[in-house]
C-alpha atoms as a PDB file:
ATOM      1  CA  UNK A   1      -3.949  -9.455 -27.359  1.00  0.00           C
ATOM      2  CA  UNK A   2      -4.200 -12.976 -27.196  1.00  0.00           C
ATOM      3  CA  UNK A   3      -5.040 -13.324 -23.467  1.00  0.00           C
ATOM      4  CA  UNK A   4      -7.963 -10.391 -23.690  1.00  0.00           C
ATOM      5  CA  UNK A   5      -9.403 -12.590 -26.453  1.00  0.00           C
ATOM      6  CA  UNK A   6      -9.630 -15.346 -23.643  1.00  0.00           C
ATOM      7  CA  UNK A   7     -11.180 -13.129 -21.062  1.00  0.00           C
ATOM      8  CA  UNK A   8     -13.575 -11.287 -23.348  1.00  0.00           C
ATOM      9  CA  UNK A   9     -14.670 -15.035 -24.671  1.00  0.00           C
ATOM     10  CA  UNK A  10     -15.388 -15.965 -20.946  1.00  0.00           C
ATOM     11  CA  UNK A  11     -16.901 -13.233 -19.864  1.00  0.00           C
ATOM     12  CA  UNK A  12     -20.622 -14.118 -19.571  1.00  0.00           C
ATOM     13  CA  UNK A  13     -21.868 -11.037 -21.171  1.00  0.00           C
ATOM     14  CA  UNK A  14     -19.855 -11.677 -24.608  1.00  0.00           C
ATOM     15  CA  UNK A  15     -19.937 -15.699 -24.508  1.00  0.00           C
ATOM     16  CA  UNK A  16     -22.173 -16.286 -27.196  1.00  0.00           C
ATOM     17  CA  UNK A  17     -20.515 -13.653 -29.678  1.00  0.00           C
ATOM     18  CA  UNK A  18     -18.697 -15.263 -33.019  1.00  0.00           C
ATOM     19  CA  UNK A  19     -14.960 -15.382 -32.918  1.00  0.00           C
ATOM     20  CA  UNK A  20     -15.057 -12.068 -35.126  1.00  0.00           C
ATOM     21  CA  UNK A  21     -17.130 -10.432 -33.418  1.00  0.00           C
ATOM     22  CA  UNK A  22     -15.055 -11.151 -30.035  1.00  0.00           C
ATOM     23  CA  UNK A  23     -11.818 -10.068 -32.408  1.00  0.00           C
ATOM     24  CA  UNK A  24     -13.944  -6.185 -33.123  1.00  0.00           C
ATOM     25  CA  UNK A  25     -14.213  -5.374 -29.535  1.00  0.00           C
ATOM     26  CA  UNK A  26     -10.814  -6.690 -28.643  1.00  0.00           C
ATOM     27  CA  UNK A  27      -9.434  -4.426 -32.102  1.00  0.00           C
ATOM     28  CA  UNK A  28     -11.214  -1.363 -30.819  1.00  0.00           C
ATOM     29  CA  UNK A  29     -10.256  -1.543 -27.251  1.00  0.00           C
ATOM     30  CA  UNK A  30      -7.599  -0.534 -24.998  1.00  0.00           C
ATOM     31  CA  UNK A  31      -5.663  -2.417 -22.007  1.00  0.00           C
ATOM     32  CA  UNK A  32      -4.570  -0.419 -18.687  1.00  0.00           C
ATOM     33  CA  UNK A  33      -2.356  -1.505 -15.496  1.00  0.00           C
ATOM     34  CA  UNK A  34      -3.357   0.434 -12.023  1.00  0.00           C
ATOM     35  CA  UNK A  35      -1.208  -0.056  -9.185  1.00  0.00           C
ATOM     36  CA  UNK A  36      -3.082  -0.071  -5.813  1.00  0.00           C
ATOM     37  CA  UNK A  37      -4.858   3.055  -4.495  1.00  0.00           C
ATOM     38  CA  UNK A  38      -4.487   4.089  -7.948  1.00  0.00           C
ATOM     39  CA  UNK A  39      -7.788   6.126  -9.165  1.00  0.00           C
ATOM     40  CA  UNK A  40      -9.858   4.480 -12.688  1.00  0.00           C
ATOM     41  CA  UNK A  41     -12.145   7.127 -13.048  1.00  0.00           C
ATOM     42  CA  UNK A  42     -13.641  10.310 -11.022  1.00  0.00           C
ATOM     43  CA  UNK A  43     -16.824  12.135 -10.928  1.00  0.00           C
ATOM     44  CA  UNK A  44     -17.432  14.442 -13.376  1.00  0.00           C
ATOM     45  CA  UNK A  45     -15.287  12.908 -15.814  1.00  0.00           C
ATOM     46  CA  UNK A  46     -16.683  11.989 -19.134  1.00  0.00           C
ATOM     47  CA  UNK A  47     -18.417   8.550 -19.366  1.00  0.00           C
ATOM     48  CA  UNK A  48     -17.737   7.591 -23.046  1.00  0.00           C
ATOM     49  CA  UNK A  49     -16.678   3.979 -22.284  1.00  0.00           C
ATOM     50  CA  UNK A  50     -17.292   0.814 -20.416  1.00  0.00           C
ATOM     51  CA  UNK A  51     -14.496  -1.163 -18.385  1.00  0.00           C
ATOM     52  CA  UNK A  52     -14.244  -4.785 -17.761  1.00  0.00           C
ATOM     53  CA  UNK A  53     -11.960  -5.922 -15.225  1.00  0.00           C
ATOM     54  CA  UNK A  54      -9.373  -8.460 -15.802  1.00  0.00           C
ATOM     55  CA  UNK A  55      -7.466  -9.065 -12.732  1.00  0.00           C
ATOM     56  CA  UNK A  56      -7.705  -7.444  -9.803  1.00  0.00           C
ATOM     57  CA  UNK A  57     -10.523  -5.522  -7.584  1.00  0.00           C
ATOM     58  CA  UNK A  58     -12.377  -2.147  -8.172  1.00  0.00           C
ATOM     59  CA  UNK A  59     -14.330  -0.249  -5.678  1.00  0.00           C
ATOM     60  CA  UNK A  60     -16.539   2.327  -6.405  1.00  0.00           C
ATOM     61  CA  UNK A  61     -17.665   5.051  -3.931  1.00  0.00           C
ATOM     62  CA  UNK A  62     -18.916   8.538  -3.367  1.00  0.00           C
ATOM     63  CA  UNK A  63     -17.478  10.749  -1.190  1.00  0.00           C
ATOM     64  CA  UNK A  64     -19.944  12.370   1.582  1.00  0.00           C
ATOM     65  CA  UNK A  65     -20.118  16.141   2.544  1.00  0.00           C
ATOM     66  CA  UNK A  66     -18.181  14.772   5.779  1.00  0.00           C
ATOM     67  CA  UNK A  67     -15.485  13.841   3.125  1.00  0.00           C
ATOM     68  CA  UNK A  68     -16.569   9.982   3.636  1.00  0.00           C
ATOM     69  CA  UNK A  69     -16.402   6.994   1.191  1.00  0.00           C
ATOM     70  CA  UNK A  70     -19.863   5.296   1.039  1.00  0.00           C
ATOM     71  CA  UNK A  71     -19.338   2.594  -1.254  1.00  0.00           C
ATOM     72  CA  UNK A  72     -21.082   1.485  -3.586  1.00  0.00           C
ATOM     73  CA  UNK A  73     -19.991  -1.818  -5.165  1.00  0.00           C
ATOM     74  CA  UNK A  74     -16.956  -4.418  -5.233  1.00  0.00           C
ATOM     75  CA  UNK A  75     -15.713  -5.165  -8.800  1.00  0.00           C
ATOM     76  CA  UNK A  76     -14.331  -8.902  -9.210  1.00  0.00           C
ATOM     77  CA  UNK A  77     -12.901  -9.963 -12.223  1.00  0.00           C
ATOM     78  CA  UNK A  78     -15.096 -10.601 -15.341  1.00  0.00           C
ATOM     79  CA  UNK A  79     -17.177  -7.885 -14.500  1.00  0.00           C
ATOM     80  CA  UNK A  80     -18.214  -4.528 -15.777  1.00  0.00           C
ATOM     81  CA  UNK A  81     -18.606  -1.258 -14.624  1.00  0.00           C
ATOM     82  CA  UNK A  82     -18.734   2.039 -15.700  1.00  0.00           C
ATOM     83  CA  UNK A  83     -21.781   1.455 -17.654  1.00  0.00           C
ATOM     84  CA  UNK A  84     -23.748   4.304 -17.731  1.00  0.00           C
ATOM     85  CA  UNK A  85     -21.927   5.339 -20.922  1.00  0.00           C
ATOM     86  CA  UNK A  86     -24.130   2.438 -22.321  1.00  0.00           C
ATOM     87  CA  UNK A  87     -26.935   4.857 -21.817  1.00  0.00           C
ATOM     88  CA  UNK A  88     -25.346   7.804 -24.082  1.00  0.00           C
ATOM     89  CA  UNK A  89     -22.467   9.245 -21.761  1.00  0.00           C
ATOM     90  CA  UNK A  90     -22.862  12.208 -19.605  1.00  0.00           C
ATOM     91  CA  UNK A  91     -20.586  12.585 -16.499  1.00  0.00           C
ATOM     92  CA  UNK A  92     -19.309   9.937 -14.486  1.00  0.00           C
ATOM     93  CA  UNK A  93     -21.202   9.794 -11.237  1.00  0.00           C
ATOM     94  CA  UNK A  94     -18.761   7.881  -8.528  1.00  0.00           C
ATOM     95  CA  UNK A  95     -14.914   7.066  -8.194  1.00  0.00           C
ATOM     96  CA  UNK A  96     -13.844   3.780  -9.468  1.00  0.00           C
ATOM     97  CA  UNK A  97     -10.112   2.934  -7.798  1.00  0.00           C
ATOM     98  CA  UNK A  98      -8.108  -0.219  -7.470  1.00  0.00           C
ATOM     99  CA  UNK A  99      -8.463  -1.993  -4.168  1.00  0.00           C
ATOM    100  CA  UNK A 100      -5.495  -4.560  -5.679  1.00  0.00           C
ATOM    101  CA  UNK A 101      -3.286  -4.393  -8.723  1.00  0.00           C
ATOM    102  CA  UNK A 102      -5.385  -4.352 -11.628  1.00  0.00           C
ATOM    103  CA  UNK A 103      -5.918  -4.791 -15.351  1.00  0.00           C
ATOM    104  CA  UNK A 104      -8.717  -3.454 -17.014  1.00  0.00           C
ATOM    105  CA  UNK A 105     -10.002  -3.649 -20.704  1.00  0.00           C
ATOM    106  CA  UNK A 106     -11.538  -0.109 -21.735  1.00  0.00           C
ATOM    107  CA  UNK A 107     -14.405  -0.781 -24.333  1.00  0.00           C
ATOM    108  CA  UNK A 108     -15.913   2.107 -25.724  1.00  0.00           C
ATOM    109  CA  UNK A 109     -19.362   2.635 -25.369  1.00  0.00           C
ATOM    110  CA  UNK A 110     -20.170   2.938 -29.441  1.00  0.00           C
ATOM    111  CA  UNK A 111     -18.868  -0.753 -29.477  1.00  0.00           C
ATOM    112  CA  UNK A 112     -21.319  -1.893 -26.585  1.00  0.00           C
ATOM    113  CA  UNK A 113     -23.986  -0.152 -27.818  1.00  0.00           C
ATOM    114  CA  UNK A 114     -23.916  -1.602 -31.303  1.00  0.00           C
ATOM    115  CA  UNK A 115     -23.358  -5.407 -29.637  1.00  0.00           C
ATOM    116  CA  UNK A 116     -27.129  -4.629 -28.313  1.00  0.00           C
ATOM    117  CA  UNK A 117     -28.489  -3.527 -30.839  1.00  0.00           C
ATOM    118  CA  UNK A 118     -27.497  -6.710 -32.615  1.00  0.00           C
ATOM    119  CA  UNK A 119     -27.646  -9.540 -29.900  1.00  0.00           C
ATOM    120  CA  UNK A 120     -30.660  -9.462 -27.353  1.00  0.00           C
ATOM    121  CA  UNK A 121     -28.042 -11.657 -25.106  1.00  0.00           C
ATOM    122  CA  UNK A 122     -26.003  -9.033 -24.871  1.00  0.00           C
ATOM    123  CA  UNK A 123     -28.594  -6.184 -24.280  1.00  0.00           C
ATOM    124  CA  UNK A 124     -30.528  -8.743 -21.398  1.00  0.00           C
ATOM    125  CA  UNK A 125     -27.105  -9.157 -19.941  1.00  0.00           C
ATOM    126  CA  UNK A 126     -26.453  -5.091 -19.549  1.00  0.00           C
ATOM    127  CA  UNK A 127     -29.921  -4.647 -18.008  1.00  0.00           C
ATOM    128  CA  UNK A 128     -29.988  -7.156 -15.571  1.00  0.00           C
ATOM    129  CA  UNK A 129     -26.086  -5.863 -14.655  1.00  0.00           C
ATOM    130  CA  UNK A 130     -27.689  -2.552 -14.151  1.00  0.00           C
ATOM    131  CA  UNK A 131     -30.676  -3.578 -12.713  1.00  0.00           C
ATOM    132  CA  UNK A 132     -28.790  -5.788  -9.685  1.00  0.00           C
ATOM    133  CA  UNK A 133     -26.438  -2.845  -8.939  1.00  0.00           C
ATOM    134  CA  UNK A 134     -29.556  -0.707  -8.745  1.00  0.00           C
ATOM    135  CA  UNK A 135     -31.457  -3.270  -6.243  1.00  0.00           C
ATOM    136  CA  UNK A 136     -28.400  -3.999  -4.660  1.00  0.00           C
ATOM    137  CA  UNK A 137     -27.819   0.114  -3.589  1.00  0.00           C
ATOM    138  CA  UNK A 138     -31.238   0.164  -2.896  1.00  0.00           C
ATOM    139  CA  UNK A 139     -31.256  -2.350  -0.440  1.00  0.00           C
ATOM    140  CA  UNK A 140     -28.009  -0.882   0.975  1.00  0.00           C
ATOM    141  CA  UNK A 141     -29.973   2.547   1.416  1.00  0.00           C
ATOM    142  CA  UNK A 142     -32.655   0.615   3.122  1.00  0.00           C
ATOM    143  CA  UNK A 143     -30.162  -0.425   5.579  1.00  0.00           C
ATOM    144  CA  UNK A 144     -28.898   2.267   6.533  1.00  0.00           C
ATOM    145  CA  UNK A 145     -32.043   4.024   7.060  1.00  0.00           C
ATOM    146  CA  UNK A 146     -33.546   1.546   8.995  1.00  0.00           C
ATOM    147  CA  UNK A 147     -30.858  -0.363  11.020  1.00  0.00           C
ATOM    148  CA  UNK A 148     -28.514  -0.405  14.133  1.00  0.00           C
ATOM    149  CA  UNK A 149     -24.658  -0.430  13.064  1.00  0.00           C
ATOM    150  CA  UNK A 150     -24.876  -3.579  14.553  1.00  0.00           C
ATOM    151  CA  UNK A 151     -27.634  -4.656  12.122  1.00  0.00           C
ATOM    152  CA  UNK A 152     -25.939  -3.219   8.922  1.00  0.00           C
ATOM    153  CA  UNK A 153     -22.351  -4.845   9.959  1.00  0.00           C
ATOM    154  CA  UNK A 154     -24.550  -7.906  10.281  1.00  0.00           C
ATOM    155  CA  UNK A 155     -25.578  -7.485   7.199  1.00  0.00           C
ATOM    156  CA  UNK A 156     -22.723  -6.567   5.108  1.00  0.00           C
ATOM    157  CA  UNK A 157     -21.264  -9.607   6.442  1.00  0.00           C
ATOM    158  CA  UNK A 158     -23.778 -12.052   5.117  1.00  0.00           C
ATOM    159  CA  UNK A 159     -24.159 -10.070   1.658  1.00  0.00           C
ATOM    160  CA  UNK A 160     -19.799 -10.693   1.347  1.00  0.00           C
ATOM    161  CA  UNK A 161     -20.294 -14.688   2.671  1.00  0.00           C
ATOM    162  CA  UNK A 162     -23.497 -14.959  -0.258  1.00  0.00           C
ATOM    163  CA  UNK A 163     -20.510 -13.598  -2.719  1.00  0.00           C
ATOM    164  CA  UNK A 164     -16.961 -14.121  -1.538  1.00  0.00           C
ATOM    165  CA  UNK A 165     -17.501 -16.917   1.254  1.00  0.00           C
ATOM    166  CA  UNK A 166     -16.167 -20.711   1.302  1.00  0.00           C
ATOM    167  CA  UNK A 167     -17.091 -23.426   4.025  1.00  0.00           C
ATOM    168  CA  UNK A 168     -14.553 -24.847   6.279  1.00  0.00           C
ATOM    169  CA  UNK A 169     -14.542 -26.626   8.893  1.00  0.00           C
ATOM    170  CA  UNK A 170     -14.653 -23.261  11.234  1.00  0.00           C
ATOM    171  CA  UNK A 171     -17.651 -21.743   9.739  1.00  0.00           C
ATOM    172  CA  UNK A 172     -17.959 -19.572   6.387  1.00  0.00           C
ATOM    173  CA  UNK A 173     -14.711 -17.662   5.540  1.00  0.00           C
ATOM    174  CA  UNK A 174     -15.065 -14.414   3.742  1.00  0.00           C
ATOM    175  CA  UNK A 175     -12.386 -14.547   1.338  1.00  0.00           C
ATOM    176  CA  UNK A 176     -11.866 -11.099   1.181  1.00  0.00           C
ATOM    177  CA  UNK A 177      -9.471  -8.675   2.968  1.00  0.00           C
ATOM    178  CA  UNK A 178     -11.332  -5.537   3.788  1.00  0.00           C
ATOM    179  CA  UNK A 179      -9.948  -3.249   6.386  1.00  0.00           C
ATOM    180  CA  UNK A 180     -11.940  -1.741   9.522  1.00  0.00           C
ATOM    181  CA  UNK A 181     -11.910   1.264   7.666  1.00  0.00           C
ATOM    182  CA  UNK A 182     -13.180  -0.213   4.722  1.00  0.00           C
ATOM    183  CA  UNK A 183     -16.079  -2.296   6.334  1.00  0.00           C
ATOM    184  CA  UNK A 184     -16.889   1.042   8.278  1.00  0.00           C
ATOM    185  CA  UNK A 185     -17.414   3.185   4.755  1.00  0.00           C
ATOM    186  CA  UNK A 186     -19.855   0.745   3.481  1.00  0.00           C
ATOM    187  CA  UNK A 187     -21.813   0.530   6.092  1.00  0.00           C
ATOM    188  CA  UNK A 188     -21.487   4.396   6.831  1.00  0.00           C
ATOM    189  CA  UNK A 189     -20.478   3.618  10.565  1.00  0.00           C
ATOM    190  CA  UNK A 190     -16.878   4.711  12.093  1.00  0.00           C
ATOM    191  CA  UNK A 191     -13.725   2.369  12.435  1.00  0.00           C
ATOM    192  CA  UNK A 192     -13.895   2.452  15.985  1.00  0.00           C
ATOM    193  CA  UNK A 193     -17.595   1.376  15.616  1.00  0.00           C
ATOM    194  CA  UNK A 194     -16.982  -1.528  13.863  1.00  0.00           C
ATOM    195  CA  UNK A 195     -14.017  -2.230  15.395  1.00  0.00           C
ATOM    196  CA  UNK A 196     -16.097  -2.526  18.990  1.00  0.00           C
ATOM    197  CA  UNK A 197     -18.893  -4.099  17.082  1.00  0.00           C
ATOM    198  CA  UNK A 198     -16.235  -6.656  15.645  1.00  0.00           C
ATOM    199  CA  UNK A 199     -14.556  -7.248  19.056  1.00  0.00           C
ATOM    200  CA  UNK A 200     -18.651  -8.015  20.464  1.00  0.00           C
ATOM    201  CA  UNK A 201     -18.916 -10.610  17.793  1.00  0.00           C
ATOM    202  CA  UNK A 202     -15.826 -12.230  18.810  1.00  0.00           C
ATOM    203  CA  UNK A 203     -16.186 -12.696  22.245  1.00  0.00           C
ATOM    204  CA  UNK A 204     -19.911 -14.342  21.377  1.00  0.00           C
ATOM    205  CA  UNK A 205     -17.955 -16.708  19.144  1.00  0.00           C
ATOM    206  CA  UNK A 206     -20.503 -15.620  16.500  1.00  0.00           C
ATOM    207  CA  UNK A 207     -17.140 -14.601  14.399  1.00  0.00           C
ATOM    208  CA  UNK A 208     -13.707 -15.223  14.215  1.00  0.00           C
ATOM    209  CA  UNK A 209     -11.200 -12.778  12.283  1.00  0.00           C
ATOM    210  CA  UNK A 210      -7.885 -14.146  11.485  1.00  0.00           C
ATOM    211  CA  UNK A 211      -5.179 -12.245   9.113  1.00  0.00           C
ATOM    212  CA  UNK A 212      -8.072  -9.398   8.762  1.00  0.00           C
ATOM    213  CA  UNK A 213     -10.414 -12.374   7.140  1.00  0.00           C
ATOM    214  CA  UNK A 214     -13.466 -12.948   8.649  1.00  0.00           C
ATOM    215  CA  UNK A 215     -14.964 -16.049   9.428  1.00  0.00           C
ATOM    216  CA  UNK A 216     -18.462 -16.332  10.426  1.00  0.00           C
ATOM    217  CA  UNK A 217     -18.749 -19.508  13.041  1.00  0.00           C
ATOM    218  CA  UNK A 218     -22.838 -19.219  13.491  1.00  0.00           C
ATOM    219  CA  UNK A 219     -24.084 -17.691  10.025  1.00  0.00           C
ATOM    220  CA  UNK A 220     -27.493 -19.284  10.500  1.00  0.00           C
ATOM    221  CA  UNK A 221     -28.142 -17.419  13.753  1.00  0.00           C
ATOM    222  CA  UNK A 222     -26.258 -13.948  12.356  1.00  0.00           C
ATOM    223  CA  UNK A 223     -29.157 -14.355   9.640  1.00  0.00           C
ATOM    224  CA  UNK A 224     -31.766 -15.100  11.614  1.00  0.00           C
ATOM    225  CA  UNK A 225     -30.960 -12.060  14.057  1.00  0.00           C
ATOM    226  CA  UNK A 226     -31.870  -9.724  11.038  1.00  0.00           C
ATOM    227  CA  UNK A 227     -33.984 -11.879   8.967  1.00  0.00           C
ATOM    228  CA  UNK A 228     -31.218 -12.774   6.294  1.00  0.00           C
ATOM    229  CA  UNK A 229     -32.146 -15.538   4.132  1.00  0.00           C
ATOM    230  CA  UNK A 230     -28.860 -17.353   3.310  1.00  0.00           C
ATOM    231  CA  UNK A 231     -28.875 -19.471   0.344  1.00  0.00           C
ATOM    232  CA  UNK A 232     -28.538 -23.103   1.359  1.00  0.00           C
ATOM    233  CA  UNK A 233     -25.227 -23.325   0.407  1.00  0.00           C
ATOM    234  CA  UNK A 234     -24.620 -21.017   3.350  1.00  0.00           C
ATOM    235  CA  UNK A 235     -27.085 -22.795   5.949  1.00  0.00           C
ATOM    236  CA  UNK A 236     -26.095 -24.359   8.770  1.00  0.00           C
ATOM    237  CA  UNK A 237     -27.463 -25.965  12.208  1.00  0.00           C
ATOM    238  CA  UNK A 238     -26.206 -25.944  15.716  1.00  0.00           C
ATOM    239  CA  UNK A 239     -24.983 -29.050  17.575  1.00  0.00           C
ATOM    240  CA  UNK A 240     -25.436 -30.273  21.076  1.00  0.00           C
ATOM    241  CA  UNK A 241     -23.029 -27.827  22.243  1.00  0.00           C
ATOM    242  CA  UNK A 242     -24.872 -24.903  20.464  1.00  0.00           C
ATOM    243  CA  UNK A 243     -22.221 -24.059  17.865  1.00  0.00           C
ATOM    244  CA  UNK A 244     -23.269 -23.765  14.500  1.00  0.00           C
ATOM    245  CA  UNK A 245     -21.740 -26.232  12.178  1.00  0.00           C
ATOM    246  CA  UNK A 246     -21.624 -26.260   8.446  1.00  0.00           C
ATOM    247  CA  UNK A 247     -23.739 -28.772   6.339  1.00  0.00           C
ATOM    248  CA  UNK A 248     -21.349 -31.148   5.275  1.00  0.00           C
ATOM    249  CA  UNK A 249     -17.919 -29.317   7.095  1.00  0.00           C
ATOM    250  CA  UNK A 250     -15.805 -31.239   9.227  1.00  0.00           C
ATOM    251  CA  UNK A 251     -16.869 -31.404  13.208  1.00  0.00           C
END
């Protein structure tokens, strides 16, 4: 249990716990492999423990009256989920499944709960977790409320560049495979929506896509198109040939 010892001690939630304290979580919980497509959790099951993920990626999603995923959130490694057991159980609420081969430390929620009770690091760290994936469905809903599918893909492709995206030289790749399908359910749009919408973008060199990665060649203007405010890691300015080049990135 060596290794979990590592990844509980660098998760940011636990990284101020004592060695022993570190060693009574890892004691009292439980490691699990899922394949790909393979399910964590479903609705209605009982939510009497937390997960953190080690390796891997976790979706979770509802499934509409159409019999549509709307998803909800993308699980990286180091981060929790499953956490309304912190709040006393009950059922669970959404499906959690493995979007890539996965390992995933179950922590029951007894153990969290008593961490909280004793370190207000720990308790801050659960709230604000809970409080982001709350904003962050909120302003999802908002989106889809109020938005063209074009607006909303433009959207849910700034929102993955602010968390999965690196500069090159090209523009800001989205290191993230996701698959028409997949972009469609968040969004709550059709795969031959965004695959048109997709193709649009392309031929106005806004985006490239290359081995299903998307890389987004004028991010500034995509942002300013539906009042996005990218971080400035993110910004970028056009040249004399109108192209939008990243800060610092090769020409």
């Amino acid at each position: 249990m060596d290794k979990n010892f590592w990844y509980l001690k660098n998760c940011d939630l636990f990284e101020r716990l004592s060695q022993d304290q570190i060693a009574h979580v890892e004691r009292n919980s439980s490691v699990r492999q899922f394949g790909r497509g393979n399910l964590v959790y479903l609705p209605t099951e009982s939510s009497d423990s937390v997960f953190l993920l080690l390796a891997g990626r976790i979706k979770l999603y509802h499934i509409t009256g159409e019999g549509k995923q709307a998803l909800l959130a993308l699980i990286e490694p180091g981060e929790l989920f499953g956490e309304l057991a912190i709040l006393g159980g009950g059922e669970r609420e959404e499906y959690a499944e493995a979007m890539l081969k996965s390992t995933i430390l179950r922590i029951p929620g007894p153990v969290i709960q008593t961490l909280m009770e004793q370190h207000a690091t720990v308790s801050l760290g659960v709230t604000k977790l809970m409080g982001l994936r709350r904003q962050r469905v909120e302003q999802r809903l908002k989106s889809l409320l109020f938005r063209s599918n074009r607006d909303r893909l433009t959207y849910l492709l700034l929102d993955l560049a602010e968390k999965y995206g690196r500069l090159t030289s090209q523009g800001v790749l989205i290191n993230i495979k996701l698959s028409h399908q997949e972009l469609a359910s968040i969004i709550g749009s059709t795969r031959e929506t965004v695959t048109v919408l997709l193709g649009e973008m392309q031929d106005e060199r806004s985006i490239d896509i290359q081995k299903r990665q998307i890389i987004l060649r004028k991010a500034q203007h995509l942002a300013h198109t539906i009042d996005f405010k990218l971080t400035p890691a993110l910004q970028a300015k056009p040249d004399q040939s109108g192209e939008y080049l990243l800060r610092g990135a090769e020409a």
